[in-house]
C-alpha atoms as a PDB file:
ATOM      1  CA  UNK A   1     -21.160 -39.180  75.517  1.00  0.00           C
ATOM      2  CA  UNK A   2     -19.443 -36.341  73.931  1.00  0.00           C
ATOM      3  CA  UNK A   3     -16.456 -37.181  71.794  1.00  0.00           C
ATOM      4  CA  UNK A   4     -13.893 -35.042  74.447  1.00  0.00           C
ATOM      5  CA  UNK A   5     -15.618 -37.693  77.037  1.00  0.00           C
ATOM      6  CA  UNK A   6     -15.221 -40.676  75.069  1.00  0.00           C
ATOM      7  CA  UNK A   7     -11.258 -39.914  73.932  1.00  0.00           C
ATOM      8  CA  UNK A   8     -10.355 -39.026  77.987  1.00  0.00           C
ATOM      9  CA  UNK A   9     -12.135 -42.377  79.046  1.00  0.00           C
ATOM     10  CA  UNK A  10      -9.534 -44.185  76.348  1.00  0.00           C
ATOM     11  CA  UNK A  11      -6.588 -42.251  78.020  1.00  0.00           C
ATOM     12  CA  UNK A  12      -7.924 -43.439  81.586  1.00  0.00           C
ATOM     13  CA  UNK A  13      -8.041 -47.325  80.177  1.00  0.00           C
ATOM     14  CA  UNK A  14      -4.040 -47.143  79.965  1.00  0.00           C
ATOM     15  CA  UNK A  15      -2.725 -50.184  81.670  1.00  0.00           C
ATOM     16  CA  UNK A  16       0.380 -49.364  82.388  1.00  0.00           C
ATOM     17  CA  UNK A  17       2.271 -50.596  85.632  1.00  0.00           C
ATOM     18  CA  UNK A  18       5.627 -48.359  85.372  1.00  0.00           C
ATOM     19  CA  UNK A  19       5.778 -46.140  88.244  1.00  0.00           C
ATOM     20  CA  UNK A  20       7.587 -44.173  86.758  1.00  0.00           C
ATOM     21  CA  UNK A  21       4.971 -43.372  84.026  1.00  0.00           C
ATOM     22  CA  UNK A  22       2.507 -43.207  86.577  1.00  0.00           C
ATOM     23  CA  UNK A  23       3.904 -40.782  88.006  1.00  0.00           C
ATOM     24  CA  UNK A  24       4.656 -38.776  84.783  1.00  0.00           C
ATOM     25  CA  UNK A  25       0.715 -38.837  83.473  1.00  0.00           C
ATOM     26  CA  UNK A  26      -0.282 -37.853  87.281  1.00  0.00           C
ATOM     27  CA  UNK A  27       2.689 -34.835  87.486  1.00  0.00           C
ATOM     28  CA  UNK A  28       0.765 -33.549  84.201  1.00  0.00           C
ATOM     29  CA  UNK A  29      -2.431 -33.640  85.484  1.00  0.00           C
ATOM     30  CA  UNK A  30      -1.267 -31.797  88.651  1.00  0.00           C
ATOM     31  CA  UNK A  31       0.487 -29.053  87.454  1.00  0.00           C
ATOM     32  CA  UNK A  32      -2.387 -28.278  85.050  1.00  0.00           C
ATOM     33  CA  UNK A  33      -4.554 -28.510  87.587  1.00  0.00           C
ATOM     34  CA  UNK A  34      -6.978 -25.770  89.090  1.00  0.00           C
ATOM     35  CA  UNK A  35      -4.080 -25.128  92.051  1.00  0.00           C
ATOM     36  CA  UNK A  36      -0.307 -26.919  92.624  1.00  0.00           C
ATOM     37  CA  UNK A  37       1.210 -25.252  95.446  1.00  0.00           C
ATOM     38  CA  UNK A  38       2.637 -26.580  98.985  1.00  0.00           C
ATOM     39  CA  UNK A  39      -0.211 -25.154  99.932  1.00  0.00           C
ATOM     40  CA  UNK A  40      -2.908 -26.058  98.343  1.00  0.00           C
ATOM     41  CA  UNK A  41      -3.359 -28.893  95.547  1.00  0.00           C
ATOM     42  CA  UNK A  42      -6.722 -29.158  93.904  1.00  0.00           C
ATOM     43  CA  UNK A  43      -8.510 -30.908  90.596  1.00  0.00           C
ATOM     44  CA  UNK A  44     -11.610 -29.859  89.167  1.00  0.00           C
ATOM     45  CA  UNK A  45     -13.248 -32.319  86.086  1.00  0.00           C
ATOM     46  CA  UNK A  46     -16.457 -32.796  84.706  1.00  0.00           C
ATOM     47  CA  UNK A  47     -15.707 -36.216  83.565  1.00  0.00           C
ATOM     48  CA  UNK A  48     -16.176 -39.577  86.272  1.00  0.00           C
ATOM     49  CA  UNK A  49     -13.211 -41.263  84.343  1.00  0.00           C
ATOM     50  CA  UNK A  50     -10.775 -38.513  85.066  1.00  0.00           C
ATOM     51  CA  UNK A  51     -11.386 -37.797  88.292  1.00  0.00           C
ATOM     52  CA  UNK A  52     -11.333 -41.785  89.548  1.00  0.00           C
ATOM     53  CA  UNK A  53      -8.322 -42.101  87.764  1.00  0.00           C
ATOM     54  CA  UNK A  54      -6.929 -38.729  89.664  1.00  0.00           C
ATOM     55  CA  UNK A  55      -7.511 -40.132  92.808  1.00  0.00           C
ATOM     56  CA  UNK A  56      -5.959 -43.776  92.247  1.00  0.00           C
ATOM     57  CA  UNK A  57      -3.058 -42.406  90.842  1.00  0.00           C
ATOM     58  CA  UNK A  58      -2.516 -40.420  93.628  1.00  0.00           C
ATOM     59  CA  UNK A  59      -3.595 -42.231  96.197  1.00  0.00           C
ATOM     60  CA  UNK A  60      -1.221 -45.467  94.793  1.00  0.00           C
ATOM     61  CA  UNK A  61       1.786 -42.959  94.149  1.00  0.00           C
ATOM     62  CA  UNK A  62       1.413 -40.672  97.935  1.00  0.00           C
ATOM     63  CA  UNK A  63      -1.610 -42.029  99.726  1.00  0.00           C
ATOM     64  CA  UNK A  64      -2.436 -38.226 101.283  1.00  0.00           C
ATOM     65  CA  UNK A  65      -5.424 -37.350 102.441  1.00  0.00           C
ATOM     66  CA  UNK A  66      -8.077 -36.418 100.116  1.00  0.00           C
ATOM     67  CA  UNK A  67     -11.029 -34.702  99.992  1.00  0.00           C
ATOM     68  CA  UNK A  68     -13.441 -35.745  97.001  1.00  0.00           C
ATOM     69  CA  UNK A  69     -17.131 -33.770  95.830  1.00  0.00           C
ATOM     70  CA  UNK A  70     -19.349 -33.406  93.703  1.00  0.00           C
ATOM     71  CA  UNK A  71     -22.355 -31.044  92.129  1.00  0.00           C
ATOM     72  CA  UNK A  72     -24.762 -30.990  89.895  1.00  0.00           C
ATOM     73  CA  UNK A  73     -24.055 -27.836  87.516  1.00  0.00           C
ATOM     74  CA  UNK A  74     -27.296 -26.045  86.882  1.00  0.00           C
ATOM     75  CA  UNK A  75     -26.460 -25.234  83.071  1.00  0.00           C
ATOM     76  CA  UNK A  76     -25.677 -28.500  81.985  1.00  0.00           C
ATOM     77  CA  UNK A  77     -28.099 -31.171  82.083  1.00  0.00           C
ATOM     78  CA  UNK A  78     -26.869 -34.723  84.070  1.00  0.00           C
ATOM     79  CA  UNK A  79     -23.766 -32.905  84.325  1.00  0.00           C
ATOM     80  CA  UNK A  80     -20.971 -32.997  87.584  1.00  0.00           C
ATOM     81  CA  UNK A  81     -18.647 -30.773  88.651  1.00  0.00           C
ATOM     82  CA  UNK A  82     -15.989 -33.268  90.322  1.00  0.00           C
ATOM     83  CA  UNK A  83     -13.350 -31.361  93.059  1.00  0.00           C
ATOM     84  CA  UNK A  84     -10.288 -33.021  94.197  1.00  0.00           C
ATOM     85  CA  UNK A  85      -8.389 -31.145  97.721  1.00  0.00           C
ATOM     86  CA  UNK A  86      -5.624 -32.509  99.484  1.00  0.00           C
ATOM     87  CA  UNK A  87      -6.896 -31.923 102.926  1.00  0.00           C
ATOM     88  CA  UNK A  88      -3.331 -32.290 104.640  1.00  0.00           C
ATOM     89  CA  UNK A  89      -1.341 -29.373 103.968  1.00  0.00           C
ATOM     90  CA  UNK A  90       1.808 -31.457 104.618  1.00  0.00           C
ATOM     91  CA  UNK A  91       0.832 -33.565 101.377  1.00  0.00           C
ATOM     92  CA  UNK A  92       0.602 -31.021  99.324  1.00  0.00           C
ATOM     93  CA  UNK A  93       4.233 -29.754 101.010  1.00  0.00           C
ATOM     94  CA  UNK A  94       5.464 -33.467 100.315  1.00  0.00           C
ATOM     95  CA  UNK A  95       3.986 -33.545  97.225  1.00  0.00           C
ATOM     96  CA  UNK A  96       5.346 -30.378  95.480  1.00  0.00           C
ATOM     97  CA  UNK A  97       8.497 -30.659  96.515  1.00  0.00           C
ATOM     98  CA  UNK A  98       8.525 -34.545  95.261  1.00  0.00           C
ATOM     99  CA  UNK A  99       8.185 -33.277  91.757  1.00  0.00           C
ATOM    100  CA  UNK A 100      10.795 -30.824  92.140  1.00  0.00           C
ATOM    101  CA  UNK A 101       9.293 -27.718  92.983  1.00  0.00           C
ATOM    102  CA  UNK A 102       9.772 -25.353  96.049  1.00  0.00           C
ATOM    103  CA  UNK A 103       7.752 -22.702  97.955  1.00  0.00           C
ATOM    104  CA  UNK A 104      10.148 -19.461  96.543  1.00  0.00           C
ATOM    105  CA  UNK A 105       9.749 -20.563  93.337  1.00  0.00           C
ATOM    106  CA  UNK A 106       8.499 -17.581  91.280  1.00  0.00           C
ATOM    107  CA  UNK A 107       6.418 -18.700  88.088  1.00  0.00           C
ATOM    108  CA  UNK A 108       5.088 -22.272  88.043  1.00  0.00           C
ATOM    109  CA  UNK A 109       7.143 -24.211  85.144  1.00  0.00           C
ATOM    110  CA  UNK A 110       7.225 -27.622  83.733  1.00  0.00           C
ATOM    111  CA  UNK A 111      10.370 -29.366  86.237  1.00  0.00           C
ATOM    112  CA  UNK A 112      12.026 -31.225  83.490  1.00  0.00           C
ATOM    113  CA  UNK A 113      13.844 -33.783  85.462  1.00  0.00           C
ATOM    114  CA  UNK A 114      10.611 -35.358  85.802  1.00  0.00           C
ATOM    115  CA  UNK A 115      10.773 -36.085  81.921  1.00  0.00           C
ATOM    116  CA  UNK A 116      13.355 -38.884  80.990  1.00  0.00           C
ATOM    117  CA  UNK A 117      12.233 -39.868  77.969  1.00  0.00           C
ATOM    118  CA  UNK A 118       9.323 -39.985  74.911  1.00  0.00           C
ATOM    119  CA  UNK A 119       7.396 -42.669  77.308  1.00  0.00           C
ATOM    120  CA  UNK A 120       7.777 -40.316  79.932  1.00  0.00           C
ATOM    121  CA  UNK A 121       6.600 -37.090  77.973  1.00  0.00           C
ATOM    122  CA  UNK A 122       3.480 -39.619  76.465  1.00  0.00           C
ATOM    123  CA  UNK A 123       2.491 -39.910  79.859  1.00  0.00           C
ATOM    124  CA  UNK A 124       2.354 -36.501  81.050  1.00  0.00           C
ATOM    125  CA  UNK A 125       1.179 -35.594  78.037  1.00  0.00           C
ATOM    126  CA  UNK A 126      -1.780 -37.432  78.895  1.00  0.00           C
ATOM    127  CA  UNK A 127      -2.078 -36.414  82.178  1.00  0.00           C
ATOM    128  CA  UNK A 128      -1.875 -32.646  80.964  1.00  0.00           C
ATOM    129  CA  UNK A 129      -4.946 -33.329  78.409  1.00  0.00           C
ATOM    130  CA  UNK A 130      -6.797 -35.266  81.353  1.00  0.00           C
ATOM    131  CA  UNK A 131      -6.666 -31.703  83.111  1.00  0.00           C
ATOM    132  CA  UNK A 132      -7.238 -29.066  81.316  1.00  0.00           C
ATOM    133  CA  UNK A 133      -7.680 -30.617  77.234  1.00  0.00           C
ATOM    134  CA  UNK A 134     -10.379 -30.700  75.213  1.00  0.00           C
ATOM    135  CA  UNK A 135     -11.441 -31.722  71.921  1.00  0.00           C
ATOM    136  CA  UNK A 136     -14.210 -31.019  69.679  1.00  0.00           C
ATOM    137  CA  UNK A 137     -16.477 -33.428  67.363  1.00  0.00           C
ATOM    138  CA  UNK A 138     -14.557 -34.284  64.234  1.00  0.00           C
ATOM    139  CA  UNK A 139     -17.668 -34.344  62.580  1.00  0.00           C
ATOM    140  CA  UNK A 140     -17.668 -30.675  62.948  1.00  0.00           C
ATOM    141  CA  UNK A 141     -14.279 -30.042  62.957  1.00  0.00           C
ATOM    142  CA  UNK A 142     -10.867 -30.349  63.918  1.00  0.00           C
ATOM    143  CA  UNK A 143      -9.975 -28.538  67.415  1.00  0.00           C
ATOM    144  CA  UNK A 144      -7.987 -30.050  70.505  1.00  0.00           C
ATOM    145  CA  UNK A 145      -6.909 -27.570  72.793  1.00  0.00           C
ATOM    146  CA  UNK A 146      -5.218 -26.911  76.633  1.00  0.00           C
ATOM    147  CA  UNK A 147      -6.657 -23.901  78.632  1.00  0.00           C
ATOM    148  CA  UNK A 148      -3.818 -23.165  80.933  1.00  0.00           C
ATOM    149  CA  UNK A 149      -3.719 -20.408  83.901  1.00  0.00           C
ATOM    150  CA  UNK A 150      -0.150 -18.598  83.667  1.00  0.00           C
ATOM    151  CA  UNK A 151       2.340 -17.859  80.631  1.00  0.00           C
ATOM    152  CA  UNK A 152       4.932 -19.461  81.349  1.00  0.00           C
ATOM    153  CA  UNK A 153       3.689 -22.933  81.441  1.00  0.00           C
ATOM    154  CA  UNK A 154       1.660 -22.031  78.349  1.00  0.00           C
ATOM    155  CA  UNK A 155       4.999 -21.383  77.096  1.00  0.00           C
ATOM    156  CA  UNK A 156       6.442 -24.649  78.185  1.00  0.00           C
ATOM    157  CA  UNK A 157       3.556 -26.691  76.896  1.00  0.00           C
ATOM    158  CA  UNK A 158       3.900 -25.312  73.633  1.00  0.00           C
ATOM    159  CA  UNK A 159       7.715 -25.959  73.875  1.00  0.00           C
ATOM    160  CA  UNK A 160       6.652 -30.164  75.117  1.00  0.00           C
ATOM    161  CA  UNK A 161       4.711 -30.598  72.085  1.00  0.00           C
ATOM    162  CA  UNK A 162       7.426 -29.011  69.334  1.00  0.00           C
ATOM    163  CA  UNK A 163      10.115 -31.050  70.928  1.00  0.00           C
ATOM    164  CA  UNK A 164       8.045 -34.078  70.897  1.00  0.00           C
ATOM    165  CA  UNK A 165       7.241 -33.839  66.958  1.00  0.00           C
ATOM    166  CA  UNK A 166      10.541 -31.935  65.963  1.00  0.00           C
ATOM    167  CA  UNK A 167       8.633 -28.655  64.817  1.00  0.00           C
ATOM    168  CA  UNK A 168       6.613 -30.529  62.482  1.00  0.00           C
ATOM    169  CA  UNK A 169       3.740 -30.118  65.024  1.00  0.00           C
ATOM    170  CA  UNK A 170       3.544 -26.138  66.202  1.00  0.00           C
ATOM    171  CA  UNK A 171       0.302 -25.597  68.310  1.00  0.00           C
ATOM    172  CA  UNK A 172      -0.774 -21.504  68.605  1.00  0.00           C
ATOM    173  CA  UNK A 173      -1.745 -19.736  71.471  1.00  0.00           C
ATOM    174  CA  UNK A 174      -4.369 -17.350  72.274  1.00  0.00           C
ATOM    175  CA  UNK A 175      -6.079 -16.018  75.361  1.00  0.00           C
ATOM    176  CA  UNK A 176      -9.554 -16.518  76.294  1.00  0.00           C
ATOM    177  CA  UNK A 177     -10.836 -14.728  79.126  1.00  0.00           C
ATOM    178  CA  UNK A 178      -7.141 -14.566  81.161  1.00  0.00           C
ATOM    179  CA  UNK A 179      -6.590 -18.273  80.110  1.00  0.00           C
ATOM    180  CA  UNK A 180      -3.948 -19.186  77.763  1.00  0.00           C
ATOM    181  CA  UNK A 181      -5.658 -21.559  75.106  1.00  0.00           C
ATOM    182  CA  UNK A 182      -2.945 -23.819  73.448  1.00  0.00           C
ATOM    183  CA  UNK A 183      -4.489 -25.171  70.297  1.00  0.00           C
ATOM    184  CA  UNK A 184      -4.235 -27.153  67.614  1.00  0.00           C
ATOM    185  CA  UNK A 185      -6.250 -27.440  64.139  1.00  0.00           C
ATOM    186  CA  UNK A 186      -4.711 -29.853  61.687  1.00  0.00           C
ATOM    187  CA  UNK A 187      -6.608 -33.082  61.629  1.00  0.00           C
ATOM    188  CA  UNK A 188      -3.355 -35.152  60.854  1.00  0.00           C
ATOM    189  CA  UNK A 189      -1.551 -33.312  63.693  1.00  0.00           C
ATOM    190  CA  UNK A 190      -4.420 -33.712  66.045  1.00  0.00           C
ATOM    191  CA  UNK A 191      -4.650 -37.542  65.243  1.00  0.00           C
ATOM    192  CA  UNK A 192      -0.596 -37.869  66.099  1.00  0.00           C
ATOM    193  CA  UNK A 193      -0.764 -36.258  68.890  1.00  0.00           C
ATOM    194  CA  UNK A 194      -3.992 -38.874  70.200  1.00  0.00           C
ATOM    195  CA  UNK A 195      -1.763 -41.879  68.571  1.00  0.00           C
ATOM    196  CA  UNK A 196       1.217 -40.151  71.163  1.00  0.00           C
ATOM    197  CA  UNK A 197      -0.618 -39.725  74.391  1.00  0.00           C
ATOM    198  CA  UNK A 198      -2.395 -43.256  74.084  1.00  0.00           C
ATOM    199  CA  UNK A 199      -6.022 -42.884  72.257  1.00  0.00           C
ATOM    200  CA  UNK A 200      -5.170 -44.523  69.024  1.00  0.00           C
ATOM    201  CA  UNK A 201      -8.704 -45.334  68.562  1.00  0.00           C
ATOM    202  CA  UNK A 202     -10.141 -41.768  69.197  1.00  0.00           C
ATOM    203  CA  UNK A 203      -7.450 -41.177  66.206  1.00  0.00           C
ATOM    204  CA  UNK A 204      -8.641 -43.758  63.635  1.00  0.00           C
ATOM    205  CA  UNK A 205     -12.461 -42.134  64.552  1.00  0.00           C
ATOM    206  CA  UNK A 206     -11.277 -38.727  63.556  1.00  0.00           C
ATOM    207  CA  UNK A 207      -9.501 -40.205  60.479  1.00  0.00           C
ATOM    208  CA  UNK A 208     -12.596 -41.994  59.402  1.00  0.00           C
ATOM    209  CA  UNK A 209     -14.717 -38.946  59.523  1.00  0.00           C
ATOM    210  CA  UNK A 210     -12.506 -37.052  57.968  1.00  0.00           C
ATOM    211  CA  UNK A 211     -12.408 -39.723  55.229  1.00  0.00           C
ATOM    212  CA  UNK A 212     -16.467 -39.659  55.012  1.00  0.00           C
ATOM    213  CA  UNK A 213     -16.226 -35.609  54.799  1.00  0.00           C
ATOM    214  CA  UNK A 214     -13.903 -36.164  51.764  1.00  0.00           C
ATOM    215  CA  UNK A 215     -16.450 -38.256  50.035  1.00  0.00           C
ATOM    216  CA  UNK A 216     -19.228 -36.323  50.740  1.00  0.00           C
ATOM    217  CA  UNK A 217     -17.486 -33.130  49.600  1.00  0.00           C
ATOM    218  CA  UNK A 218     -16.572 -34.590  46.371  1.00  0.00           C
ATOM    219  CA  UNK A 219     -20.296 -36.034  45.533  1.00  0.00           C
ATOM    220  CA  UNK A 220     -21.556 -32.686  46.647  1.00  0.00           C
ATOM    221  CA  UNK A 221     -18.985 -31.104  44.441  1.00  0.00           C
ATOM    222  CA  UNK A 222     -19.633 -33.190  41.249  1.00  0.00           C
ATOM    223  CA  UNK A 223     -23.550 -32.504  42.023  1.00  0.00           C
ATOM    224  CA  UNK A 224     -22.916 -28.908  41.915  1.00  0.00           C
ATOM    225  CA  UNK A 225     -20.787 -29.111  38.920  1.00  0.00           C
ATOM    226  CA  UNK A 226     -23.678 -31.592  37.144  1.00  0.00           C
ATOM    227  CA  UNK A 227     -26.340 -29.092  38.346  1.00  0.00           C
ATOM    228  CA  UNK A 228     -24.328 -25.377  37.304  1.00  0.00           C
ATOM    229  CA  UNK A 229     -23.819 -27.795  33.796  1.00  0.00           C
ATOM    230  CA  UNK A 230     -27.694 -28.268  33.043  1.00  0.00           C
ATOM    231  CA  UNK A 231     -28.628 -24.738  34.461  1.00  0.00           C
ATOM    232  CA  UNK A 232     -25.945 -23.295  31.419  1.00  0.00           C
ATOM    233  CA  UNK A 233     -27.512 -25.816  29.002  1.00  0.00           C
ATOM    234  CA  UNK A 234     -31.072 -24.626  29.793  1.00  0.00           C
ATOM    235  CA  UNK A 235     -30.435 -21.506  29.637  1.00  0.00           C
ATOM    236  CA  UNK A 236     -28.757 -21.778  26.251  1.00  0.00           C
ATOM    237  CA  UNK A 237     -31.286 -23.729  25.110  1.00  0.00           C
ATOM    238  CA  UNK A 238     -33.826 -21.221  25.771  1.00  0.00           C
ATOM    239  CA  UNK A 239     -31.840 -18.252  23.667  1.00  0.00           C
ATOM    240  CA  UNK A 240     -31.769 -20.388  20.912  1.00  0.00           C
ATOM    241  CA  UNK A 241     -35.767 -21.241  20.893  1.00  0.00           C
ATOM    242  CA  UNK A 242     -36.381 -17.763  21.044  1.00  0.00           C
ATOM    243  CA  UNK A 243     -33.851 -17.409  18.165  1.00  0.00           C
ATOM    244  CA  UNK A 244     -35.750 -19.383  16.241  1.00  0.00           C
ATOM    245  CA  UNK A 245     -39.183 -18.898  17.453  1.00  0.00           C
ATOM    246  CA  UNK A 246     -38.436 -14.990  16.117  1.00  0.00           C
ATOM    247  CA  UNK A 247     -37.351 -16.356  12.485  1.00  0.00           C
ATOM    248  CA  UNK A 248     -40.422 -18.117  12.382  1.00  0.00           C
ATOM    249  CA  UNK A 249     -42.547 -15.301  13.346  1.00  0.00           C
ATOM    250  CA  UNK A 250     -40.656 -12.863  11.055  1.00  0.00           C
ATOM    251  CA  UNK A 251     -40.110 -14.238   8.162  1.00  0.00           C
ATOM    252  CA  UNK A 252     -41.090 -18.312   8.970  1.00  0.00           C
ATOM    253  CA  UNK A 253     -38.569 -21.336   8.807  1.00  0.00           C
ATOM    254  CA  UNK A 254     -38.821 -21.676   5.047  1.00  0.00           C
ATOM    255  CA  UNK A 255     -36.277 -19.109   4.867  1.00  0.00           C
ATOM    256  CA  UNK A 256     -33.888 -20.684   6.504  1.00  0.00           C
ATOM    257  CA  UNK A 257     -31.487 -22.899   4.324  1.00  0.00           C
ATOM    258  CA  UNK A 258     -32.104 -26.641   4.405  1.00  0.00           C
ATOM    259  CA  UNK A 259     -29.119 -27.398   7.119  1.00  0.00           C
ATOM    260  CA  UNK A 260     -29.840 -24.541   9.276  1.00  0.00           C
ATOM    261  CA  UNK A 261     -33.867 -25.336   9.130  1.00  0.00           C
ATOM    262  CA  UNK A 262     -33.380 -28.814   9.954  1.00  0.00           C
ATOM    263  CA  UNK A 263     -31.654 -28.039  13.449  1.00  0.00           C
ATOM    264  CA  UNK A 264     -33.863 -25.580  14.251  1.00  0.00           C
ATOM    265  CA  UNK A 265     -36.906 -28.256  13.673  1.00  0.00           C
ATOM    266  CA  UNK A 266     -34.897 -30.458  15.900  1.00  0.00           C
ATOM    267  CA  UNK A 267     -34.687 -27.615  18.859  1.00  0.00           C
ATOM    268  CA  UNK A 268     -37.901 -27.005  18.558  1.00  0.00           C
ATOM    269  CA  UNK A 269     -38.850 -30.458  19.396  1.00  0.00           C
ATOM    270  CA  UNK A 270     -36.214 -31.432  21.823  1.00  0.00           C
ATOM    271  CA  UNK A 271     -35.731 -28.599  24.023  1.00  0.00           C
ATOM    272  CA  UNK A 272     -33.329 -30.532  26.800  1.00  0.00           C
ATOM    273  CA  UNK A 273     -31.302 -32.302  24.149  1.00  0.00           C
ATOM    274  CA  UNK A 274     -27.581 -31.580  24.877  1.00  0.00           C
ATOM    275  CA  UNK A 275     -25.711 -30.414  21.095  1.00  0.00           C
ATOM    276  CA  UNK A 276     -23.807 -33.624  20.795  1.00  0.00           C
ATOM    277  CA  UNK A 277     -26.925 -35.710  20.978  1.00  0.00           C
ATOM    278  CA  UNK A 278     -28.819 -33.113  18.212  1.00  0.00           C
ATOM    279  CA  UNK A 279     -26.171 -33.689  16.073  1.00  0.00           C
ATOM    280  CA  UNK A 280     -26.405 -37.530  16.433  1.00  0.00           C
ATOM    281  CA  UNK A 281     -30.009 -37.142  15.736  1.00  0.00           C
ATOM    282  CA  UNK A 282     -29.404 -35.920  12.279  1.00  0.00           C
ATOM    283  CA  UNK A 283     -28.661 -37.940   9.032  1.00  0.00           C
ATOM    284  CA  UNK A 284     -26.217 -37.849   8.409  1.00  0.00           C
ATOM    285  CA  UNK A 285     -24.818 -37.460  12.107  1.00  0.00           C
ATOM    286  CA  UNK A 286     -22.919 -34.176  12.628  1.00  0.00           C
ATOM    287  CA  UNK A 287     -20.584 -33.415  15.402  1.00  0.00           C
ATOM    288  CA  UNK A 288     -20.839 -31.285  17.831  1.00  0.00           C
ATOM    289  CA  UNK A 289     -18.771 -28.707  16.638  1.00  0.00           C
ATOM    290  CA  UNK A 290     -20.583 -28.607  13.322  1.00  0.00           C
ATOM    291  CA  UNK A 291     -24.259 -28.369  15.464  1.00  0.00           C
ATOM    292  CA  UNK A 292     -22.555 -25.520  17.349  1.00  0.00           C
ATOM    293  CA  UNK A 293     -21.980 -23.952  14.315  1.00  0.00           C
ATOM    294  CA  UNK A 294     -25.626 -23.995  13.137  1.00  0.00           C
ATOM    295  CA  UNK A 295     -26.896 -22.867  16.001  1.00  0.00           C
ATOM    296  CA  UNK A 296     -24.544 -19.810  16.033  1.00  0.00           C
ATOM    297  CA  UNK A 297     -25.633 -18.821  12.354  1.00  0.00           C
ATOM    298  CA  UNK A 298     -29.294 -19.152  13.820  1.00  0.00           C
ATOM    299  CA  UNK A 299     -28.668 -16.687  16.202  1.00  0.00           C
ATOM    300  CA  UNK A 300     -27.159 -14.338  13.908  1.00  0.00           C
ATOM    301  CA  UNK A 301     -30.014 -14.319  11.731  1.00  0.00           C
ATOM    302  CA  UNK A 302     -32.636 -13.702  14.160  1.00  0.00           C
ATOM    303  CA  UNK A 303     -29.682 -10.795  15.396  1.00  0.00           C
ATOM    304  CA  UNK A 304     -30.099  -9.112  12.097  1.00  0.00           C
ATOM    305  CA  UNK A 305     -34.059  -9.385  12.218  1.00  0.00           C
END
């Protein structure tokens, strides 16, 4: 199950008895539907939960007659198209005008009066991401959006969810293919919004990956560092043996004062030895300022050869 799947079977386990909120979460999932007109009133979902839910909502809320299929989509393996029609065209009559709306009306809009309350807008909040929301994998990233048909309910949706978090929470908008896409990106957001519409533990999922991506990110950070660390070490290393391989092949070790020649004996026979631990190997100890030091007059000597 995908995690889009799993998150809108949570929203269909809401128990709630108010008939009022019923009605609320099934108002969303209408007017985001695939049509909402006296005419016509129709639901399309790929997901069983949705759909039964659909249908006992409004079934319990208008008892009209209903019309309720199924296919098999060819692209996606196991995977159903549901469709919902209202056969009666009276229901759909009775319907759309129970919610407010009416047969001039120009542009489909959210009907406000329908919206009392936060509990009210949690509910149709959750009917409008049982319709048309989706979410992707939090283990690839952070992306719930609403594809919606027209503007102007794009517009209102938009307007729902600023409203709802103050303007702390501002979803963008782009079109896809003629469909407005309302989306969102923030993890935290995304999470508050899941908390709002009744998946709390579809939030706590996405906060615990995010909290595993954290982790890994910092041990994958702190390996690069330790790895970029001993690649600058080895590489340093390796000037200063050939430093002091050409001294020796010049004019031989010998030359070298007693300090100097005494470090490079020590780099010769510890090639991997980090500068602080050379100078520890010395007696007396040095720090590792004082083997940096050495080293650097090494190198200017074998410069000036």
């Amino acid at each position: 199950m995908s995690f889009a799947s799993q998150v809108k079977k949570e929203l269909c386990s809401d128990t709630s008895s108010s008939p009022q909120l019923l009605r609320a979460e099934l108002y969303g999932m209408m007017l985001f539907a695939k049509k909402f007109s006296e005419k016509a009133i129709t639901f399309k979902t790929e997901n069983n939960y949705t759909v039964n839910r659909y249908v006992n909502l409004a079934m319990n809320l208008f008892c009209p007659l209903i019309e309720k299929t199924s296919i098999l989509k060819a692209k996606k393996n196991n995977t159903r198209l549901y469709t919902v029609n209202f056969i009666d065209e009276n229901d759909c009559r009775r319907i759309f005008e129970d919610f407010g709306h009416y047969s001039r009306q120009i542009n489909l809009r959210i009907n406000w009066a329908n919206l009392d309350n936060r509990d009210d807008m949690a509910s149709f909040m959750r009917g409008v991401f049982l319709s048309c929301g989706s979410i992707t994998d939090p283990e690839k990233s952070y992306h719930l959006e609403f594809s919606v048909p027209y503007k102007n309910l794009c517009e209102d949706l938009c307007r729902v969810i600023e409203e709802l978090f103050q303007s702390e929470l501002r979803p963008r908008v782009t079109n896809r293919s003629g469909i407005y896409v309302v989306y969102i990106k923030g993890s935290e957001e995304i999470t508050d919004l899941l908390t709002f519409m009744g998946a709390p533990n579809s939030a706590m999922e996405i906060m615990g990956a995010k909290a595993v991506k954290q982790v890994r990110n910092n041990v994958n950070r702190r390996r690069n560092s330790e790895i970029a660390n001993i690649q600058k070490s080895a590489a340093a290393s390796a000037v200063q043996i050939n430093a002091i391989e050409k001294i020796k092949n010049k004019k031989g070790l010998e030359s070298l004062p007693d300090d100097l020649r005494e470090i490079a004996l020590l780099r010769l026979e510890n090639p991997d030895m980090s500068l602080r631990s050379l100078g520890q190997a010395l007696t007396p100890e040095i720090s590792r300022s004082g083997v940096n030091h050495r080293i650097h007059r090494i190198l200017q000597i074998a410069e000036d050869l």
